[in-house]
C-alpha atoms as a PDB file:
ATOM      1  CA  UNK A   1     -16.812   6.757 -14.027  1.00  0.00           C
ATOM      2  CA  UNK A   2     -17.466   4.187 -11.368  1.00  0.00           C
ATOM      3  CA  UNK A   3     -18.475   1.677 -13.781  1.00  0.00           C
ATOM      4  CA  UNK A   4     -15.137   2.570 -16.139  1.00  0.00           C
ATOM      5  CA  UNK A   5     -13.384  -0.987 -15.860  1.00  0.00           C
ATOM      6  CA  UNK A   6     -15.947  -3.354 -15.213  1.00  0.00           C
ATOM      7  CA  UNK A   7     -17.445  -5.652 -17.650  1.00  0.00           C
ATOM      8  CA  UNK A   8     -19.948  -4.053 -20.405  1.00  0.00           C
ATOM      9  CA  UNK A   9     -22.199  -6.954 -19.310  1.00  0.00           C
ATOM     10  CA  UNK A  10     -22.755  -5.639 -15.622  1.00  0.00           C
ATOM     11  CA  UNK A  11     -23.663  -1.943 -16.772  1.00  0.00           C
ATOM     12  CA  UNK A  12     -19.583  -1.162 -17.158  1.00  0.00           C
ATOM     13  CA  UNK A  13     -17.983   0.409 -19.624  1.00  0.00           C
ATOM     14  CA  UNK A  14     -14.871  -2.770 -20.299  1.00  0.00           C
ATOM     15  CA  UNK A  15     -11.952  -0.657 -19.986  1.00  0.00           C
ATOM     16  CA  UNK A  16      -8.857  -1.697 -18.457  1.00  0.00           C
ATOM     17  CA  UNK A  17      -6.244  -0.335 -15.885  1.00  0.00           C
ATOM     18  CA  UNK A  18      -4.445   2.031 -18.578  1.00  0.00           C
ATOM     19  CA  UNK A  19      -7.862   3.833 -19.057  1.00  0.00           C
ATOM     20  CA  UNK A  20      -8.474   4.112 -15.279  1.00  0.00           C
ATOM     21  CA  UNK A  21      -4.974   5.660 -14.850  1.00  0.00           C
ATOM     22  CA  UNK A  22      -6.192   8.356 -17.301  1.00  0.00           C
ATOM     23  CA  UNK A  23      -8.981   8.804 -15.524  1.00  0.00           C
ATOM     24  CA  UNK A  24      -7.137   9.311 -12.244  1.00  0.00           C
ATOM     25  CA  UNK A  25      -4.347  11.363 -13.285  1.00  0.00           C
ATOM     26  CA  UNK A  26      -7.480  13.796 -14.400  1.00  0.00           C
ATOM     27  CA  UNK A  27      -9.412  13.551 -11.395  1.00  0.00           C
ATOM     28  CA  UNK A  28      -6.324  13.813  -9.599  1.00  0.00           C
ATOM     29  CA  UNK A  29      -5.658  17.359 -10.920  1.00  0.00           C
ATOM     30  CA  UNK A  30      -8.668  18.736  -9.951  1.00  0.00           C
ATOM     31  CA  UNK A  31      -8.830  16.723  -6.458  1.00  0.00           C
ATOM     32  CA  UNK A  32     -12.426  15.267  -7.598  1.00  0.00           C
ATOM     33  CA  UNK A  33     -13.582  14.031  -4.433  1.00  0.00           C
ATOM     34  CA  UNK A  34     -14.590  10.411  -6.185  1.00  0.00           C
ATOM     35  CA  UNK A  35     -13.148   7.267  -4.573  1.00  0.00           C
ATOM     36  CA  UNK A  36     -12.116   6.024  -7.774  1.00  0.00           C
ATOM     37  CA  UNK A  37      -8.579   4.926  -6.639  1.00  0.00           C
ATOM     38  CA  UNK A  38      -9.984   2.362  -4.658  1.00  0.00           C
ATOM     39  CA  UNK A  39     -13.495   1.611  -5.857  1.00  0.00           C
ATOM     40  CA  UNK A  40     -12.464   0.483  -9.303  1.00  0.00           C
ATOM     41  CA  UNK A  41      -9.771  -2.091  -8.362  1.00  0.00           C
ATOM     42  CA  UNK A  42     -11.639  -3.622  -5.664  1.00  0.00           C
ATOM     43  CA  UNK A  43     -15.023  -3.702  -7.803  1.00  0.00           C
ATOM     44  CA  UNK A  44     -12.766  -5.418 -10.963  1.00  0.00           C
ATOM     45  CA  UNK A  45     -11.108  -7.660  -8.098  1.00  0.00           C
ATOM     46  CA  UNK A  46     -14.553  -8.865  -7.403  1.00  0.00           C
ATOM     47  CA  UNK A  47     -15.109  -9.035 -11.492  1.00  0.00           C
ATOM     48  CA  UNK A  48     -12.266 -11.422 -11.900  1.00  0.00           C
ATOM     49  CA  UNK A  49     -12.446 -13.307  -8.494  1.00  0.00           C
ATOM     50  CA  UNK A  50     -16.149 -13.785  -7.656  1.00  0.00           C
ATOM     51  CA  UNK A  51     -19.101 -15.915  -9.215  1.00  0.00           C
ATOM     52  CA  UNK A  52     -21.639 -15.256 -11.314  1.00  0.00           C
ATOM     53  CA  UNK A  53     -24.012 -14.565  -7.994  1.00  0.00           C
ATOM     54  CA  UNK A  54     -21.412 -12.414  -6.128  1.00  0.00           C
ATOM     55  CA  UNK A  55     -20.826 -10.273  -9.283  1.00  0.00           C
ATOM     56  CA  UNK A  56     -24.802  -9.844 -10.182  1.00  0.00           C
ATOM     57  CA  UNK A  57     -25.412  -8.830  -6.613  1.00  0.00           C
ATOM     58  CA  UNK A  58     -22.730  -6.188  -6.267  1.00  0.00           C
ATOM     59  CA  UNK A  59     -21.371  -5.422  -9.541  1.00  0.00           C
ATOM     60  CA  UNK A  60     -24.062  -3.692 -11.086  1.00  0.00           C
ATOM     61  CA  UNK A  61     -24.585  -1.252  -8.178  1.00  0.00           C
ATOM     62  CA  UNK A  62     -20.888  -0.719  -8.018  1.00  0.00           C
ATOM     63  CA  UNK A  63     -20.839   0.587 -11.696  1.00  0.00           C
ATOM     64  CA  UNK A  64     -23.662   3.259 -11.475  1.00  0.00           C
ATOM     65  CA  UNK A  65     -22.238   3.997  -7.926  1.00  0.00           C
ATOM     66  CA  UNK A  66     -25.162   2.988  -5.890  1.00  0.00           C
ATOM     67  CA  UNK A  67     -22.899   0.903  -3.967  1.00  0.00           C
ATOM     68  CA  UNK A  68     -19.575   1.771  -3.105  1.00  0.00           C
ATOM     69  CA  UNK A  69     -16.643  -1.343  -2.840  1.00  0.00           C
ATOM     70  CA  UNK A  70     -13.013  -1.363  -1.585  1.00  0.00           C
ATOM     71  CA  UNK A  71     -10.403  -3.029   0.451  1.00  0.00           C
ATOM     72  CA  UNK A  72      -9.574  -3.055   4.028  1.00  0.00           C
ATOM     73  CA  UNK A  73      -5.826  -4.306   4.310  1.00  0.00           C
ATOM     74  CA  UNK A  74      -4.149  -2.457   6.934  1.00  0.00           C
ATOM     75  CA  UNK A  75      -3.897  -3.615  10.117  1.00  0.00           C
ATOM     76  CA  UNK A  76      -2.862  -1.715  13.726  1.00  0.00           C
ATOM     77  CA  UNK A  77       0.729  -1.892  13.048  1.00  0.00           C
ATOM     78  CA  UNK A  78       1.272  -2.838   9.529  1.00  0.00           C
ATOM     79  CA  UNK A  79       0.055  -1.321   6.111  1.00  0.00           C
ATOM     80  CA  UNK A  80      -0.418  -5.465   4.309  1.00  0.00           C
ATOM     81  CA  UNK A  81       0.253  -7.685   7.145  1.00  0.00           C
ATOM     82  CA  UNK A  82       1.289 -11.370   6.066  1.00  0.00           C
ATOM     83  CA  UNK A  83      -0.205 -13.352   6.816  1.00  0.00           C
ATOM     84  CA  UNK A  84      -3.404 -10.492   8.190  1.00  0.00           C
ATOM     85  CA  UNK A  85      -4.092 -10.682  11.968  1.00  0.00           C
ATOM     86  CA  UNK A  86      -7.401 -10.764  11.568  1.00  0.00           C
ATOM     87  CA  UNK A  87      -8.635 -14.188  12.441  1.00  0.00           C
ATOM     88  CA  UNK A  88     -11.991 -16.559  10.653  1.00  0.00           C
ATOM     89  CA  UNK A  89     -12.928 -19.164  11.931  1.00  0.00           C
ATOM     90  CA  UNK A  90     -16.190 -21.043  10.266  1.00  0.00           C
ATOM     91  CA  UNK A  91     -19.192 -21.943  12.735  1.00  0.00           C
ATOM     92  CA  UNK A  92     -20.593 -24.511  10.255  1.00  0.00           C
ATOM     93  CA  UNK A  93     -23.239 -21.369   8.742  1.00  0.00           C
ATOM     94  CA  UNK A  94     -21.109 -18.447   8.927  1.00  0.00           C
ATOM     95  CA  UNK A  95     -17.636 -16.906   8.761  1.00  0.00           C
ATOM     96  CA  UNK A  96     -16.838 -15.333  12.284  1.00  0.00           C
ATOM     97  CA  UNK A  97     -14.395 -12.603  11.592  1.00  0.00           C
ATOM     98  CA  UNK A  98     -12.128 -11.046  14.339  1.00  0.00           C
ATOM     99  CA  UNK A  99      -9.985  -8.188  14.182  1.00  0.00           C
ATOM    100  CA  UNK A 100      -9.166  -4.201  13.093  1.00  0.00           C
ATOM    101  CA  UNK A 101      -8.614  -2.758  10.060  1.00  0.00           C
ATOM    102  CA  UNK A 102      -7.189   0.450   9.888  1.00  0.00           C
ATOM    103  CA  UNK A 103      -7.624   3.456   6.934  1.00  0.00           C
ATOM    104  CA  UNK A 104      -9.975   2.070   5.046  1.00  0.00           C
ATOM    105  CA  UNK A 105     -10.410   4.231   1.863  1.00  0.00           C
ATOM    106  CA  UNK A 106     -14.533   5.303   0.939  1.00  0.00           C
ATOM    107  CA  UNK A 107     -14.994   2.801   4.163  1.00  0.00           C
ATOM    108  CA  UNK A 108     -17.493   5.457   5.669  1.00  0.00           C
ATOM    109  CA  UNK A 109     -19.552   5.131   2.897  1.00  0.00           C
ATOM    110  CA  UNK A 110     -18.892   1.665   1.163  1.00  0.00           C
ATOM    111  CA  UNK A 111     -21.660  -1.174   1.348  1.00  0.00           C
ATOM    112  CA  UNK A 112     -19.028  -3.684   0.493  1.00  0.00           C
ATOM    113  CA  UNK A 113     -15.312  -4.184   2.046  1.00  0.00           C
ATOM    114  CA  UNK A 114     -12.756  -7.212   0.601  1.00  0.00           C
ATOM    115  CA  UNK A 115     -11.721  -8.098   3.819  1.00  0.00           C
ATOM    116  CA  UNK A 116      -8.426 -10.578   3.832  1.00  0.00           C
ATOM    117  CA  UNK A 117      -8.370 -12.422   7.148  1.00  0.00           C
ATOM    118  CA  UNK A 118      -6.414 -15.958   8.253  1.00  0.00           C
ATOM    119  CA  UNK A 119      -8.266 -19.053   8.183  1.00  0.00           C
ATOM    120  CA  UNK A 120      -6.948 -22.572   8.980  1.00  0.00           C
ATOM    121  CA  UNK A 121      -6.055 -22.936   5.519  1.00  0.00           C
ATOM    122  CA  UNK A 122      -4.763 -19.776   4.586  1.00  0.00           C
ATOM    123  CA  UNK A 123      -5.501 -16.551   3.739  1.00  0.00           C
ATOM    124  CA  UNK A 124      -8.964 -16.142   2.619  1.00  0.00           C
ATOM    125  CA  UNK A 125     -10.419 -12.876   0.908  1.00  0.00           C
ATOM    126  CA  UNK A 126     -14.378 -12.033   2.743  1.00  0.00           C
ATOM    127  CA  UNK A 127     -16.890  -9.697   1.317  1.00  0.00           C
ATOM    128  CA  UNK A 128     -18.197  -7.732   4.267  1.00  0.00           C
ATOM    129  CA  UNK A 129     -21.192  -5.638   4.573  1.00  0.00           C
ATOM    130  CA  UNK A 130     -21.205  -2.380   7.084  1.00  0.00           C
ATOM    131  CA  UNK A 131     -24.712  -4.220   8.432  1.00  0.00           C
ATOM    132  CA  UNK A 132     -23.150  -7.850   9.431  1.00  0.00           C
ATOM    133  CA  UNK A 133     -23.811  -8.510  12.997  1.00  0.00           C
ATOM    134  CA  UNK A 134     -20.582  -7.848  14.828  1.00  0.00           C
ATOM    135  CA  UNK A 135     -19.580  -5.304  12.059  1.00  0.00           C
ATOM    136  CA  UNK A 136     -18.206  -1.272  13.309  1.00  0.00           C
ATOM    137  CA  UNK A 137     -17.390   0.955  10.964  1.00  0.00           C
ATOM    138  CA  UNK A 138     -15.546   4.273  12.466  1.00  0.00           C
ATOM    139  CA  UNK A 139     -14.839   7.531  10.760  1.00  0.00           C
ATOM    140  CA  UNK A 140     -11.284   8.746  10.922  1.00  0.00           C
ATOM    141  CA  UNK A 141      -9.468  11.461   9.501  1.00  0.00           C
ATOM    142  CA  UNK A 142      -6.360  11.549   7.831  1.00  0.00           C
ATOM    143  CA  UNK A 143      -3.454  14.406   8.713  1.00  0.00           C
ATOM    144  CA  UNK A 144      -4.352  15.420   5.190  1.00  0.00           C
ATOM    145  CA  UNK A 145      -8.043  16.154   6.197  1.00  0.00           C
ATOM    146  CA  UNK A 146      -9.052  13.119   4.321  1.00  0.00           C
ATOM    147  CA  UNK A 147     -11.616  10.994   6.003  1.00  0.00           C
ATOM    148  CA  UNK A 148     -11.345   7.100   6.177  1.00  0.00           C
ATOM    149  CA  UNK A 149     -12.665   4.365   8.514  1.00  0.00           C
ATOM    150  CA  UNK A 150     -11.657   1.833  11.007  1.00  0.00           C
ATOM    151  CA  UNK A 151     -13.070  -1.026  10.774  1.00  0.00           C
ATOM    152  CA  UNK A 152     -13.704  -3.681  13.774  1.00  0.00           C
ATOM    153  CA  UNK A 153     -14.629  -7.044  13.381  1.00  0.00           C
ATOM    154  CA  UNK A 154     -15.642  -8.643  16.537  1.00  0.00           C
ATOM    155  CA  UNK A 155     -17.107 -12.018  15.284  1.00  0.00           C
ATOM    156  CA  UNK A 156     -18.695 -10.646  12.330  1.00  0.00           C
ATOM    157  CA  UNK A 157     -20.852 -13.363  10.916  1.00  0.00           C
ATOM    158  CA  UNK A 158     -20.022 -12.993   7.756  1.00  0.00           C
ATOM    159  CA  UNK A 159     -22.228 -15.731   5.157  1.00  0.00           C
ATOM    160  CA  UNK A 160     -20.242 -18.726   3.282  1.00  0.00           C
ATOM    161  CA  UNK A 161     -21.064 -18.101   0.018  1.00  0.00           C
ATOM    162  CA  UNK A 162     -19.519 -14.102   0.632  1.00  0.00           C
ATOM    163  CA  UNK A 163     -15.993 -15.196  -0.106  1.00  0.00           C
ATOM    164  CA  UNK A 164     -13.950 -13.988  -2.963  1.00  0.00           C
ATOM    165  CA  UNK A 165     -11.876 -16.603  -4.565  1.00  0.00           C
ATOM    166  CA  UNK A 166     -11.720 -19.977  -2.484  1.00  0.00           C
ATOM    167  CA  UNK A 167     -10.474 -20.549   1.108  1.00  0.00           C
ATOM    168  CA  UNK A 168      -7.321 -20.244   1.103  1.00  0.00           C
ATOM    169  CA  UNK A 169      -6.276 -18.815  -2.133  1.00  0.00           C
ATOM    170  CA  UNK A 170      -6.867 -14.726  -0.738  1.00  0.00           C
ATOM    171  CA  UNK A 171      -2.904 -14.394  -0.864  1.00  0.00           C
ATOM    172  CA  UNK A 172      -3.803 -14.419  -4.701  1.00  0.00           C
ATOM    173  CA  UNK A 173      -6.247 -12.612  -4.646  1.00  0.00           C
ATOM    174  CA  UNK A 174      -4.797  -9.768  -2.320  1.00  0.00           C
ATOM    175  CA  UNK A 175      -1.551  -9.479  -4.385  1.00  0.00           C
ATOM    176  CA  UNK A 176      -3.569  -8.955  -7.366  1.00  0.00           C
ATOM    177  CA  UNK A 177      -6.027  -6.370  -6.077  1.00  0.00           C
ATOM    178  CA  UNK A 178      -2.493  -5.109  -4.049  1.00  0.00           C
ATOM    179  CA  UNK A 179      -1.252  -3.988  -6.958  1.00  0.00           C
ATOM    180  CA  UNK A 180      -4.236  -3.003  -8.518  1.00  0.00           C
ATOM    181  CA  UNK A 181      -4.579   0.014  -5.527  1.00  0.00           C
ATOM    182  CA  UNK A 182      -1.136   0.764  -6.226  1.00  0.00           C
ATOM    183  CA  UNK A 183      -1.053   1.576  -9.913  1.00  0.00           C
ATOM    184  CA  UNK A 184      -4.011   3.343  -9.047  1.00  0.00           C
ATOM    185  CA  UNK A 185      -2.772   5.511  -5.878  1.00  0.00           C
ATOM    186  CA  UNK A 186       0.284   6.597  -7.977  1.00  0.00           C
ATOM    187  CA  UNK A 187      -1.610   7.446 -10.889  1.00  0.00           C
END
């Protein structure tokens, strides 16, 4: 199931978001604990925005489930902040992200977050790994018992080639995974 929408060429199965609503409205019945709902449309975000390098390094492993992907949007007081408080600024090597993301879906066990954060030219979308120096990932629960994570950012030196998209152009990519995580969460 975790491979359902990615491409057939990175071990997926090449469905599309009608097919993963179907999916979810089943699992959804039967409260499967899978983090489908936010798995899938970050892992096809990363289909349609990364490179051929970015995709073979995570994409496989996110369609057999060996590694977990999804979002961290929400910030301490705002559920998409625009443009995100969290701050990068490049040190000529690395991305040095700053700031707190709040209910992150699957983030306790993801080995990938899309990370939007402000640059001085925009909005740029970051892949972040749990195991980045400066990276802290917290385990929170819900008020429905549900557990997510918090995750803090305090310089996380985050590699150049790990961004999804280009600098600047994350607003596009965040709207489109945005609604992605919506269709999804309803269905």
């Amino acid at each position: 199931l975790l491979g359902l929408c990615l491409p057939e060429n990175l071990a997926g199965s090449g469905l599309g978001l009608l097919e993963l609503c179907s999916v979810l409205i089943e699992a959804g019945r039967y409260v499967a604990p899978v983090p489908l709902a936010t798995h899938l449309p970050t892992a096809m975000a990363i289909a349609k925005f990364g490179d051929a390098a970015t995709q073979g390094m995570w994409l496989e492993g996110a369609s057999t489930g060996q590694a977990i992907v999804t979002t961290a949007v929400a910030e301490e007081r705002e559920y998409l902040p625009t443009p995100p408080a969290t701050r990068a600024d490049f040190d000529g090597e690395h991305w040095l992200l700053t700031g707190v993301k709040t209910v992150v879906p699957a983030g306790t066990i993801a080995e990938l977050f899309v990370v939007p954060a402000q640059t001085s030219d925009g909005v740029t979308a970051f892949l972040v790994h749990p195991d980045d120096p400066g990276v802290a990932v917290t385990p929170q629960k819900t008020s429905d018992g549900d557990v997510v994570a918090r995750l803090e950012l305090d310089r996380a030196a985050v590699p150049a080639a790990r961004i999804l998209g280009a600098i600047g152009s994350g607003d596009e990519v965040v709207d489109w995974l945005q609604q992605r995580l919506t269709v999804a969460a309803c269905a």
